[in-house]
PDB file of N, CA and C in Angstrom:
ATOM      1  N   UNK A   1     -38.309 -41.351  34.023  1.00  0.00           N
ATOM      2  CA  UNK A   1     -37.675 -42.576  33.576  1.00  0.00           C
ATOM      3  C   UNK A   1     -37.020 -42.353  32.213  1.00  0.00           C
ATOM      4  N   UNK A   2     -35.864 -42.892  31.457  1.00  0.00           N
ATOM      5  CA  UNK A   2     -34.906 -42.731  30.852  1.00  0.00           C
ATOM      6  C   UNK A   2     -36.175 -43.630  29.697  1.00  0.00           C
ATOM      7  N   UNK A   3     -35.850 -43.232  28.322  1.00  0.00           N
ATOM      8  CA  UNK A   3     -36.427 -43.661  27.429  1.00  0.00           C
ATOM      9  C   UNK A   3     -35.152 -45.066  27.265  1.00  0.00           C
ATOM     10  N   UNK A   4     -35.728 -45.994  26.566  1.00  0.00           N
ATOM     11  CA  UNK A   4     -35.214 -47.470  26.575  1.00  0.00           C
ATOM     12  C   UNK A   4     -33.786 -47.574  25.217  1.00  0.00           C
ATOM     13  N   UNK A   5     -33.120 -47.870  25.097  1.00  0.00           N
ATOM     14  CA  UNK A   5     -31.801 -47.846  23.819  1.00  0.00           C
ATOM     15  C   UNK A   5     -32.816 -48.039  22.577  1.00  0.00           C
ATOM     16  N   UNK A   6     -33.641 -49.340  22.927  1.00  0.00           N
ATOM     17  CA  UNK A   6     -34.050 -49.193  21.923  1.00  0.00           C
ATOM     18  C   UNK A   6     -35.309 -49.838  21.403  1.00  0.00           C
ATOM     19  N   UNK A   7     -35.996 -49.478  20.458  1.00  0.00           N
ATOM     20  CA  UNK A   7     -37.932 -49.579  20.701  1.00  0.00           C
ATOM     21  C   UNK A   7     -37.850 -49.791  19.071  1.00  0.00           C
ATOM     22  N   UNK A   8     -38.828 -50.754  18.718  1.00  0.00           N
ATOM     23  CA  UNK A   8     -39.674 -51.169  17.566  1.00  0.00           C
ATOM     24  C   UNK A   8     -40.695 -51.599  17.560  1.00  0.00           C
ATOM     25  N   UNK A   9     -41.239 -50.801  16.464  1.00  0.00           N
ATOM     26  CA  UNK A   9     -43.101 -50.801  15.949  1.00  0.00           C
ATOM     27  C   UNK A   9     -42.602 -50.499  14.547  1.00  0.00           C
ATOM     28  N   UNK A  10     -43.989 -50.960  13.767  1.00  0.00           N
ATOM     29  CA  UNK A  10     -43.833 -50.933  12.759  1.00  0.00           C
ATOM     30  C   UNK A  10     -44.916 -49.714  12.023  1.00  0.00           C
ATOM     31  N   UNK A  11     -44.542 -48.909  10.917  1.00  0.00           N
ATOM     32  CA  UNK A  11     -45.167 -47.738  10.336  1.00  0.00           C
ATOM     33  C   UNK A  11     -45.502 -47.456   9.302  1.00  0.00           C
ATOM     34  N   UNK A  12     -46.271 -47.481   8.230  1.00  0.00           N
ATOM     35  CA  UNK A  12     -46.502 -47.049   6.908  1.00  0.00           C
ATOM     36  C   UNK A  12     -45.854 -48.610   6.079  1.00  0.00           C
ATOM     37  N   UNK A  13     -45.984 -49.672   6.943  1.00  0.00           N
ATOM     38  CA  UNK A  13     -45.829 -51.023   6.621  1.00  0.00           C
ATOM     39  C   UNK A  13     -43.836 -50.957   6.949  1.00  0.00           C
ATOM     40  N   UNK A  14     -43.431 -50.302   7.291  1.00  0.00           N
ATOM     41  CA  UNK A  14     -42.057 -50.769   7.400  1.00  0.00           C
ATOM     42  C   UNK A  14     -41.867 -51.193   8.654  1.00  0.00           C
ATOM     43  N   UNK A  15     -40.716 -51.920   9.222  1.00  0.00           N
ATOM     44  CA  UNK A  15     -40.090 -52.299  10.774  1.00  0.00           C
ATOM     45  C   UNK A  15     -39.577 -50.848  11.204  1.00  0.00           C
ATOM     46  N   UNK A  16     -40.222 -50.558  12.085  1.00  0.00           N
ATOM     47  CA  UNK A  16     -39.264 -49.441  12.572  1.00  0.00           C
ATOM     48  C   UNK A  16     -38.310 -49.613  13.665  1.00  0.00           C
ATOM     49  N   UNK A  17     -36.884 -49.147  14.056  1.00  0.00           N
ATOM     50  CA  UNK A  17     -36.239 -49.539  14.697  1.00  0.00           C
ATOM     51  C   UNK A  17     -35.607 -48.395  15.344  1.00  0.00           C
ATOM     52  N   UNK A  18     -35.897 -47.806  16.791  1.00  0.00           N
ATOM     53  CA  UNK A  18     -35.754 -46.559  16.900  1.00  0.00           C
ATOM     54  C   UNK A  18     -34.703 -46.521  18.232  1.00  0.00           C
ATOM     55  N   UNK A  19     -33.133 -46.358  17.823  1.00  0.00           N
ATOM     56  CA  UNK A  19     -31.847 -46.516  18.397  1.00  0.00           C
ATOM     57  C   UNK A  19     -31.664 -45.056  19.749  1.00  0.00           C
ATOM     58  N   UNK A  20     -31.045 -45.134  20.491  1.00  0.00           N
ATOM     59  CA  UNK A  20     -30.884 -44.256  21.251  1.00  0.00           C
ATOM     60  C   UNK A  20     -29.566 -44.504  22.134  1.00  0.00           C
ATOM     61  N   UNK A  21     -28.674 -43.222  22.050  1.00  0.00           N
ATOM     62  CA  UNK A  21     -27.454 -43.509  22.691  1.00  0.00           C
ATOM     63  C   UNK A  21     -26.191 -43.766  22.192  1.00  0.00           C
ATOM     64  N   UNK A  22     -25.147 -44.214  22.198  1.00  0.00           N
ATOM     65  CA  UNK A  22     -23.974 -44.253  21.577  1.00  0.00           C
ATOM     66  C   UNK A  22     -23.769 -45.676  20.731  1.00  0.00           C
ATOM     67  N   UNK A  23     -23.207 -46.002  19.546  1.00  0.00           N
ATOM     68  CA  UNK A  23     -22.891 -46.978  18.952  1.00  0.00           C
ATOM     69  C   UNK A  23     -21.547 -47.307  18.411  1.00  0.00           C
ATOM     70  N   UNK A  24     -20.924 -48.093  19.306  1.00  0.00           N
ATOM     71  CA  UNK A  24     -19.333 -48.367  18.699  1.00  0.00           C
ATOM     72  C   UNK A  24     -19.065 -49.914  19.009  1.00  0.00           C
ATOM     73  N   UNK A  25     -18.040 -50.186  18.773  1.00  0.00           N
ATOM     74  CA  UNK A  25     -17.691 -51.931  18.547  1.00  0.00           C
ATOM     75  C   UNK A  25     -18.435 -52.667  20.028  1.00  0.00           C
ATOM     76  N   UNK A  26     -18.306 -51.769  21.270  1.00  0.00           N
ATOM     77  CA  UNK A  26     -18.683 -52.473  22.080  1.00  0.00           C
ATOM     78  C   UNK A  26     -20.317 -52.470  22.428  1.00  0.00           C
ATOM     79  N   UNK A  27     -20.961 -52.029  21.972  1.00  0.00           N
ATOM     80  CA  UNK A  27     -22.009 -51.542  22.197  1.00  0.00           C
ATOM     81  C   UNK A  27     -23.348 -51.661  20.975  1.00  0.00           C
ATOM     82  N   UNK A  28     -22.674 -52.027  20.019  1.00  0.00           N
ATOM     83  CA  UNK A  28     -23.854 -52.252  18.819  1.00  0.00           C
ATOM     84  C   UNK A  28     -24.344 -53.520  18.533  1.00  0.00           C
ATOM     85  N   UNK A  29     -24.456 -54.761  19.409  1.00  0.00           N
ATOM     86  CA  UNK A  29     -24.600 -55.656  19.260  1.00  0.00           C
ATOM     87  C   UNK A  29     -26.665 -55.791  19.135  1.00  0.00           C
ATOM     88  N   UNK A  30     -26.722 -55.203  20.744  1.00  0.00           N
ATOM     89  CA  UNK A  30     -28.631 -55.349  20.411  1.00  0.00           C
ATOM     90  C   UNK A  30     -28.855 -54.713  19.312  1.00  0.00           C
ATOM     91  N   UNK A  31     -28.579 -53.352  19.053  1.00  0.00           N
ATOM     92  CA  UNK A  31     -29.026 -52.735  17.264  1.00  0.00           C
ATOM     93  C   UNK A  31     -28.710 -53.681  16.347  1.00  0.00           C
ATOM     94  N   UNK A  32     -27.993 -54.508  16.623  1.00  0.00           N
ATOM     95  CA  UNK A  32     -27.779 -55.273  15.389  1.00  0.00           C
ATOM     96  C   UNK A  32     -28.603 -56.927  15.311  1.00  0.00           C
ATOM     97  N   UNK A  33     -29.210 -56.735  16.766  1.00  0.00           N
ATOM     98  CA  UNK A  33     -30.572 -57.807  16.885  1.00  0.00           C
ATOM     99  C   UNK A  33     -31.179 -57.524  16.624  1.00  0.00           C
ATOM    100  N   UNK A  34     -31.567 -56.277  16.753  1.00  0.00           N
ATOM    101  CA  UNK A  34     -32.900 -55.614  16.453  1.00  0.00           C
ATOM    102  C   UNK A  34     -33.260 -55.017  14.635  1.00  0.00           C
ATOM    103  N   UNK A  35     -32.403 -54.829  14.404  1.00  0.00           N
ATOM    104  CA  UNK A  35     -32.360 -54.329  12.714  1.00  0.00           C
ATOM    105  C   UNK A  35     -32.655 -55.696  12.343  1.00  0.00           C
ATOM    106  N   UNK A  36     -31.838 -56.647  12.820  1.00  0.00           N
ATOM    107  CA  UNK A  36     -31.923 -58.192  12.178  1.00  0.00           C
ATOM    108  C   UNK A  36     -33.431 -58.811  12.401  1.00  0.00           C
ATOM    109  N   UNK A  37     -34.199 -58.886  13.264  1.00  0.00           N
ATOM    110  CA  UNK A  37     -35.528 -58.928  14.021  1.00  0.00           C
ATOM    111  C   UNK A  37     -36.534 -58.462  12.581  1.00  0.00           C
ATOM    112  N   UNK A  38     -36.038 -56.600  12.837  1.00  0.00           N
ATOM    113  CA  UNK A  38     -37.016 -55.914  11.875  1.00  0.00           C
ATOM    114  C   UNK A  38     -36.956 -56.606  10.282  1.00  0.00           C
ATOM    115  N   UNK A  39     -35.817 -56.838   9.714  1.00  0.00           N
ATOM    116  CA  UNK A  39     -35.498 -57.481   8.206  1.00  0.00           C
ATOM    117  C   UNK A  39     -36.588 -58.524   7.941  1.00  0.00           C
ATOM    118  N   UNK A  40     -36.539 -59.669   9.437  1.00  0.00           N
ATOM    119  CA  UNK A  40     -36.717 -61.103   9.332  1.00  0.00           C
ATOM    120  C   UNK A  40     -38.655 -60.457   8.904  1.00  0.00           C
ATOM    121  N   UNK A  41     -39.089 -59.456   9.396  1.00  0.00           N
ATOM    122  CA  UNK A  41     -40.449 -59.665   9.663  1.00  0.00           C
ATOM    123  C   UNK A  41     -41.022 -58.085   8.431  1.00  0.00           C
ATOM    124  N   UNK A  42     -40.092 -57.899   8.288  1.00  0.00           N
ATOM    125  CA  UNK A  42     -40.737 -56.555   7.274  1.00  0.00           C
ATOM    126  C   UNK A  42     -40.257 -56.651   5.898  1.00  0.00           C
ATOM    127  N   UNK A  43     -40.169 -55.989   4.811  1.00  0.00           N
ATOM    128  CA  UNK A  43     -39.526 -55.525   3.828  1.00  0.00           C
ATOM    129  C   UNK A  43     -38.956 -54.454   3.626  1.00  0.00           C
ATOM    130  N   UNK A  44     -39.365 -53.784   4.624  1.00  0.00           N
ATOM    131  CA  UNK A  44     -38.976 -52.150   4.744  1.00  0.00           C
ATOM    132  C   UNK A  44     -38.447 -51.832   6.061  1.00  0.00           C
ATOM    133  N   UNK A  45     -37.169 -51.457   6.159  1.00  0.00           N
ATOM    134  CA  UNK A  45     -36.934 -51.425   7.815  1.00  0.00           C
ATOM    135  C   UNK A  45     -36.729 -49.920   7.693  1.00  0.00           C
ATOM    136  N   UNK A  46     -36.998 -49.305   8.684  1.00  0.00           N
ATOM    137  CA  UNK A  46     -36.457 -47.993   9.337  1.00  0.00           C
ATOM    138  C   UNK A  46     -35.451 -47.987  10.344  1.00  0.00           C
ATOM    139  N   UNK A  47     -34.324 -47.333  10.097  1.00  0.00           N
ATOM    140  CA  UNK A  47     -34.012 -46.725  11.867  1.00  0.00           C
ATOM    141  C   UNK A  47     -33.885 -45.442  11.835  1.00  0.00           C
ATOM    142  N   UNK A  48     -34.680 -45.372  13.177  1.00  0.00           N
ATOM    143  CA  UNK A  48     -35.027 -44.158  13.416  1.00  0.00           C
ATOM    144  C   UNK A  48     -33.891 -43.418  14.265  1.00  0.00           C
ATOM    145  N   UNK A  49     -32.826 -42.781  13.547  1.00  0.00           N
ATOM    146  CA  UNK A  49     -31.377 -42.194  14.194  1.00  0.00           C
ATOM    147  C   UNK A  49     -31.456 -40.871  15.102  1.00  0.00           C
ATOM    148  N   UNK A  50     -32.429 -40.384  15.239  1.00  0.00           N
ATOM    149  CA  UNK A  50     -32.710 -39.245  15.672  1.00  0.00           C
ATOM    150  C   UNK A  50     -32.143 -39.394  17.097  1.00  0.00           C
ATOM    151  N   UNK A  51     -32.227 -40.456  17.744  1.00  0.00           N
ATOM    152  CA  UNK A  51     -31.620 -40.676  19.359  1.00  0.00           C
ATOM    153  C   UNK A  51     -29.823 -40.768  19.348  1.00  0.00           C
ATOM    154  N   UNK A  52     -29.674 -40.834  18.294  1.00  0.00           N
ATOM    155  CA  UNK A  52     -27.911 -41.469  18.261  1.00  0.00           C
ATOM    156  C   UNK A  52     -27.318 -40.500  18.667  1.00  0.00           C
ATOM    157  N   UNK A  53     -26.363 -40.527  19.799  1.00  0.00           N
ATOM    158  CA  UNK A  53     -25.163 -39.673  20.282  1.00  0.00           C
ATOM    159  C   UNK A  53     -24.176 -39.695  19.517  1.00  0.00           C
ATOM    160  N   UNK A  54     -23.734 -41.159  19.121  1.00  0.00           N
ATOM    161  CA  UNK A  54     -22.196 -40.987  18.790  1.00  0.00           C
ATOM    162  C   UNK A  54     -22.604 -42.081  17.931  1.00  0.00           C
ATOM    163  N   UNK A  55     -21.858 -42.334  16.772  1.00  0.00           N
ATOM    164  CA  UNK A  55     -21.701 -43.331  16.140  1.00  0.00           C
ATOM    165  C   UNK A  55     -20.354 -43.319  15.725  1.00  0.00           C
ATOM    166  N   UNK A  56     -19.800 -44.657  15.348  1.00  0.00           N
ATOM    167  CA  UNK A  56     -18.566 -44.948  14.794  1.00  0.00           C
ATOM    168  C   UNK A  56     -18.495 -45.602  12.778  1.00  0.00           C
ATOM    169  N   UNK A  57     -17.697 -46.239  12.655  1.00  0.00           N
ATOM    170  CA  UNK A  57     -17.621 -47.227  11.584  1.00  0.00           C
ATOM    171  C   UNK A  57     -18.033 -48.657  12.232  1.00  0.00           C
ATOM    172  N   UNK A  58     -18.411 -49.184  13.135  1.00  0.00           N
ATOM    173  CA  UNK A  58     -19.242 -49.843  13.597  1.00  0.00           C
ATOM    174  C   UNK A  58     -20.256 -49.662  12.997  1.00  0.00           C
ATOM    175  N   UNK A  59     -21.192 -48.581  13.447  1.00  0.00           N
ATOM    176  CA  UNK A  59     -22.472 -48.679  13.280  1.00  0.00           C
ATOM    177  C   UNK A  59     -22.398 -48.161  11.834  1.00  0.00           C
ATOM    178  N   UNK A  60     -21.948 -47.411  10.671  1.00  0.00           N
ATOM    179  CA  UNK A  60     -21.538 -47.881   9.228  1.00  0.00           C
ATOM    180  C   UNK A  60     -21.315 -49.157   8.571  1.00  0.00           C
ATOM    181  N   UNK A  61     -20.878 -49.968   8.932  1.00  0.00           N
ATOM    182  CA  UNK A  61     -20.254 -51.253   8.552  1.00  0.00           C
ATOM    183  C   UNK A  61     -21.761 -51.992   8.979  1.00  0.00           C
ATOM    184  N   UNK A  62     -22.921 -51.548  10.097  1.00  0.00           N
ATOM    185  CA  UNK A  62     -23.950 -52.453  10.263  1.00  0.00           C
ATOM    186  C   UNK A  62     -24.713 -51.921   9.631  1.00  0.00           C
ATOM    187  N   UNK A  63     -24.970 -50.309   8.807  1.00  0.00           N
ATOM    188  CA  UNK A  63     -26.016 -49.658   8.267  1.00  0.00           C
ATOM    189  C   UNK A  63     -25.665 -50.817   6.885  1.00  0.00           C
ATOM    190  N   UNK A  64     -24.489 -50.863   6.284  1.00  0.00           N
ATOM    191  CA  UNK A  64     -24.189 -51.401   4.819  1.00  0.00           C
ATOM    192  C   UNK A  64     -24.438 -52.799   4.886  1.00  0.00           C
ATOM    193  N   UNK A  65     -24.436 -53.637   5.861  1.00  0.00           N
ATOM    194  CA  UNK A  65     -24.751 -55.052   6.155  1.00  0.00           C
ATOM    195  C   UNK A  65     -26.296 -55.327   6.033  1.00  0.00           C
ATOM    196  N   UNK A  66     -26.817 -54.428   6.583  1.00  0.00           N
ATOM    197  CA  UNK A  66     -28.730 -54.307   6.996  1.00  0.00           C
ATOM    198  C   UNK A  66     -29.222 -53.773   5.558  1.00  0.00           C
ATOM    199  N   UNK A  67     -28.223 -53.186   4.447  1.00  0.00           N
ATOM    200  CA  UNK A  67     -29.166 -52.623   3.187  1.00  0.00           C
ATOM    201  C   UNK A  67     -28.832 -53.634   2.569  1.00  0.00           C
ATOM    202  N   UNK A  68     -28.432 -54.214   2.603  1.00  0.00           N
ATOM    203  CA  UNK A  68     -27.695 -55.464   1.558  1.00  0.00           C
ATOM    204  C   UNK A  68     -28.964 -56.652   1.901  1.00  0.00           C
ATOM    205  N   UNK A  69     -29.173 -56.892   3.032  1.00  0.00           N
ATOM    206  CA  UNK A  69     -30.358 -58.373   3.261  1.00  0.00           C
ATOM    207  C   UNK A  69     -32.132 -57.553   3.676  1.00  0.00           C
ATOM    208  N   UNK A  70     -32.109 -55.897   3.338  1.00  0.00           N
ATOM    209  CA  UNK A  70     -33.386 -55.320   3.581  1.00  0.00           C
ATOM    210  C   UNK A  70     -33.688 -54.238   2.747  1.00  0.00           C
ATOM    211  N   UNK A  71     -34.470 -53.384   2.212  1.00  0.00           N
ATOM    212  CA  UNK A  71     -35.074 -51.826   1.907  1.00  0.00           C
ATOM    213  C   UNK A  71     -35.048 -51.122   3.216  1.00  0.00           C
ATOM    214  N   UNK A  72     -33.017 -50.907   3.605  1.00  0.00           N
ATOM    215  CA  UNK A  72     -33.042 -50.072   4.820  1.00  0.00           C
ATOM    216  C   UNK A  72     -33.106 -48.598   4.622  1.00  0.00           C
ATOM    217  N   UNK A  73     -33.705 -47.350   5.488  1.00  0.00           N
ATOM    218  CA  UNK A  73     -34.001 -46.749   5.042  1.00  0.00           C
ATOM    219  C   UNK A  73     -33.954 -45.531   6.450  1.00  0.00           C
ATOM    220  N   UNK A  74     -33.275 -44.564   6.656  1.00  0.00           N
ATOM    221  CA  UNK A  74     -32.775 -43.571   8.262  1.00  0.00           C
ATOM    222  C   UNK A  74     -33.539 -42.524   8.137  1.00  0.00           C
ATOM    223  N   UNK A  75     -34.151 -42.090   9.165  1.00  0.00           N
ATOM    224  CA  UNK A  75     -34.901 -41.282   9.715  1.00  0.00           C
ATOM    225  C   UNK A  75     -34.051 -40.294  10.859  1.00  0.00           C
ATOM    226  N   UNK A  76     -34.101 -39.150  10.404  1.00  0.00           N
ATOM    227  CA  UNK A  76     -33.459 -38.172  11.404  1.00  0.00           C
ATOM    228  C   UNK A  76     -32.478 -37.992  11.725  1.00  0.00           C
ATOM    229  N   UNK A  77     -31.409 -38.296  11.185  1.00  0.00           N
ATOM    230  CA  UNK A  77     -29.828 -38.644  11.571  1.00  0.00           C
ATOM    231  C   UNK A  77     -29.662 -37.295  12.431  1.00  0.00           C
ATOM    232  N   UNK A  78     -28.870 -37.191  13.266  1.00  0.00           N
ATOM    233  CA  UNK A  78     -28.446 -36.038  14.075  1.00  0.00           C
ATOM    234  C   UNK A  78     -27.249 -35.432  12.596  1.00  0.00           C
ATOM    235  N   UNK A  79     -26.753 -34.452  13.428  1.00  0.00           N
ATOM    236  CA  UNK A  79     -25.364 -34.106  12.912  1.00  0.00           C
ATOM    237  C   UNK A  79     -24.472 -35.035  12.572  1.00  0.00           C
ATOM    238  N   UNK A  80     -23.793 -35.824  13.078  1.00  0.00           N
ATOM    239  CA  UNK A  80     -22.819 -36.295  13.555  1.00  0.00           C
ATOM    240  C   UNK A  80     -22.702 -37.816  12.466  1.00  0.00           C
ATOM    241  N   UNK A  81     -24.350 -38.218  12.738  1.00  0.00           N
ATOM    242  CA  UNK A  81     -24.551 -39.294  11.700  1.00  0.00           C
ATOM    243  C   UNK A  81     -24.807 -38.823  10.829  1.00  0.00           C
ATOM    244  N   UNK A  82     -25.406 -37.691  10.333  1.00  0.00           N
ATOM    245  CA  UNK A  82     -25.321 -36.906   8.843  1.00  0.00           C
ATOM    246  C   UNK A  82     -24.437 -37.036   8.551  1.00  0.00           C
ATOM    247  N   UNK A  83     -23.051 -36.298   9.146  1.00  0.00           N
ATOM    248  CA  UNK A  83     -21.916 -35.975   8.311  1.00  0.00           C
ATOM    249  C   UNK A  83     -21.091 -37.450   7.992  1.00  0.00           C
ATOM    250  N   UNK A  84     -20.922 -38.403   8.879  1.00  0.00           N
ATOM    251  CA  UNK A  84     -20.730 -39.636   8.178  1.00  0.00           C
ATOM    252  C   UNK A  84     -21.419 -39.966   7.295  1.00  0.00           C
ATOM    253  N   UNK A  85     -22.591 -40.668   7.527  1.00  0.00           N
ATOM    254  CA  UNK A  85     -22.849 -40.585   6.059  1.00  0.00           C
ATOM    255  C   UNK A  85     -22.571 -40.237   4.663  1.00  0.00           C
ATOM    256  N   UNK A  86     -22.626 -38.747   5.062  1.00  0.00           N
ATOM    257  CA  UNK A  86     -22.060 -37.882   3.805  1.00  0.00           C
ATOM    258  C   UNK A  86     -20.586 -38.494   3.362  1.00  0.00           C
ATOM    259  N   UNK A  87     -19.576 -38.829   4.229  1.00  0.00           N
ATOM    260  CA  UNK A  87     -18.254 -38.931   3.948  1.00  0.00           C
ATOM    261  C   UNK A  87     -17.907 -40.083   3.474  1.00  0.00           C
ATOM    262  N   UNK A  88     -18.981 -41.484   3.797  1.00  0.00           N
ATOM    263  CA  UNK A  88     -18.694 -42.376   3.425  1.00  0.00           C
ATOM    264  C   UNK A  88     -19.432 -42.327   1.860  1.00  0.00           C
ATOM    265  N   UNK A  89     -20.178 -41.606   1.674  1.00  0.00           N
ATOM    266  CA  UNK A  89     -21.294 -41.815   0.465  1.00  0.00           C
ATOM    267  C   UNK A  89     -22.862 -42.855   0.900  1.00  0.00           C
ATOM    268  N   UNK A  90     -22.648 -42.841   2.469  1.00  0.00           N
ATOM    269  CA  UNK A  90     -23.941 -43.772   2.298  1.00  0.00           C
ATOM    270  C   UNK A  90     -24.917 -43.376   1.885  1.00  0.00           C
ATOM    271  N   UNK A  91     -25.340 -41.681   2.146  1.00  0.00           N
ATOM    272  CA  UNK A  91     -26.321 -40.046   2.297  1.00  0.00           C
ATOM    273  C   UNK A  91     -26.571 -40.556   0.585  1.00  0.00           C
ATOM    274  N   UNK A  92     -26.044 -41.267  -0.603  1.00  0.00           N
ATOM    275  CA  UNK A  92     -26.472 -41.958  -1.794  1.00  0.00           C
ATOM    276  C   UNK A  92     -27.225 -43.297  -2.057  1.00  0.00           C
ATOM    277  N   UNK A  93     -26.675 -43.723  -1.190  1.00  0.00           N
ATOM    278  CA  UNK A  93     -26.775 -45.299  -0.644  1.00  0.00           C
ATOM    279  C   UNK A  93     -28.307 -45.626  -0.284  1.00  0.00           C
ATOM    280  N   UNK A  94     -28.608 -45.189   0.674  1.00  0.00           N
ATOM    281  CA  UNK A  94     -29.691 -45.193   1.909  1.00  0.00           C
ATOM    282  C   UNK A  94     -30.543 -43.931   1.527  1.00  0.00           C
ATOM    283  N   UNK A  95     -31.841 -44.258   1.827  1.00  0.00           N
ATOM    284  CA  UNK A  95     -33.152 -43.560   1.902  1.00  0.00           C
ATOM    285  C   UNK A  95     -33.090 -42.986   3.164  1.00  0.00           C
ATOM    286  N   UNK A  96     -33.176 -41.665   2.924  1.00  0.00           N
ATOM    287  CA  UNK A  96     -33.040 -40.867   4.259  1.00  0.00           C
ATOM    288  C   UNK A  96     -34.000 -39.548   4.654  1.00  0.00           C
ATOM    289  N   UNK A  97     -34.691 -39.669   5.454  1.00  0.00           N
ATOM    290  CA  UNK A  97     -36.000 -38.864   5.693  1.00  0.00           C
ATOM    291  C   UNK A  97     -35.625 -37.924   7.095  1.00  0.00           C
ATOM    292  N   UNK A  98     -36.512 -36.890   6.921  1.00  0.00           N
ATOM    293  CA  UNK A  98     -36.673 -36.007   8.062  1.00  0.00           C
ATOM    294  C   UNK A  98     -37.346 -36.724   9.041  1.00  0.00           C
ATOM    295  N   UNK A  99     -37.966 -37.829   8.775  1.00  0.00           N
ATOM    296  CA  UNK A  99     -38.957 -38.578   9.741  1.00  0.00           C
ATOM    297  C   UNK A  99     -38.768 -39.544   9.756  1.00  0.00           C
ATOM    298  N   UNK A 100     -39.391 -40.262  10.772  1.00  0.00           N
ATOM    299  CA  UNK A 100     -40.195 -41.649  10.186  1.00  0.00           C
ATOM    300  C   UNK A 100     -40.530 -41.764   9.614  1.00  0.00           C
ATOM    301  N   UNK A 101     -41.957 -41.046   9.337  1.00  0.00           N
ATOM    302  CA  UNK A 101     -42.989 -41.139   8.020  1.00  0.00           C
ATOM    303  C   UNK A 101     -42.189 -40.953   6.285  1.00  0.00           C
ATOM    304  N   UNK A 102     -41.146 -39.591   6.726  1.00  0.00           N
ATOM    305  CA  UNK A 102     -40.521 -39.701   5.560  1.00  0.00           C
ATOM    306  C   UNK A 102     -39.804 -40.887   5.076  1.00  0.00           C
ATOM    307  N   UNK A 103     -39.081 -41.198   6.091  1.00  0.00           N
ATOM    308  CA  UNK A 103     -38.140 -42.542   5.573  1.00  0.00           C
ATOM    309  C   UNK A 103     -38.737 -43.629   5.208  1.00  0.00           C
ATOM    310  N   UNK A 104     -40.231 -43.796   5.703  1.00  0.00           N
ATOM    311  CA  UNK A 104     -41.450 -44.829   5.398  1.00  0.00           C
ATOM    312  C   UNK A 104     -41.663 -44.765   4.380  1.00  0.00           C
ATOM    313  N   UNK A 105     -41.844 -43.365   3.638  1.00  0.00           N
ATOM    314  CA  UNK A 105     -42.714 -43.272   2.393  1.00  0.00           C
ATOM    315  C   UNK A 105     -41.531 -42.928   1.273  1.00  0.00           C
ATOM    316  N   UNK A 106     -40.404 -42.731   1.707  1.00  0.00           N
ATOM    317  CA  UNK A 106     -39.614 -42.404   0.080  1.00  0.00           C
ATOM    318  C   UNK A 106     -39.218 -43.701  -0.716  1.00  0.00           C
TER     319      UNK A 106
END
């Protein structure tokens, strides 16, 4: 069975929010229930990027929306969301861990 887009529990007291699959204008709407979900009930949100295929400026434009109303904070970025990051300057911005646990605890 296919693991689910997308799963939250919470870890080292943060929301964790653990994305899987591609994210662009048409498609980022539940991540963006679900980050919103984690904010309403934590102080510390995680997403856990390690599942992300593809991301766009979509899912940028929702990482900078979610640090602004939380202590958001990425776990595992693949490549792809690394190097954005890097280009936009978020990789300054955002707390960014090899883990969960890391992104929990920095």
């Amino acid at each position: 069975m296919d693991e689910p887009p997308l799963a939250q529990h919470a870890e080292s007291g943060a929301g964790v929010v653990a994305a899987r699959g591609a994210y662009d204008m048409d498609s980022i709407e539940p991540l963006a229930d679900a980050l919103a979900t984690a904010a309403r009930r934590h102080r510390k949100v995680v997403l856990d990027a390690s599942g992300i295929t593809f991301a766009d400026s979509t899912l940028v434009n929702l990482l900078i929306l979610t640090h602004q109303s939380t202590d958001l904070r990425v776990a595992a970025p693949a490549h792809q969301l690394q190097r954005i990051l890097q280009l936009t300057g978020l990789d300054t911005v955002l707390k960014i861990g090899m883990t969960v646990e890391d992104a929990a605890a920095c």
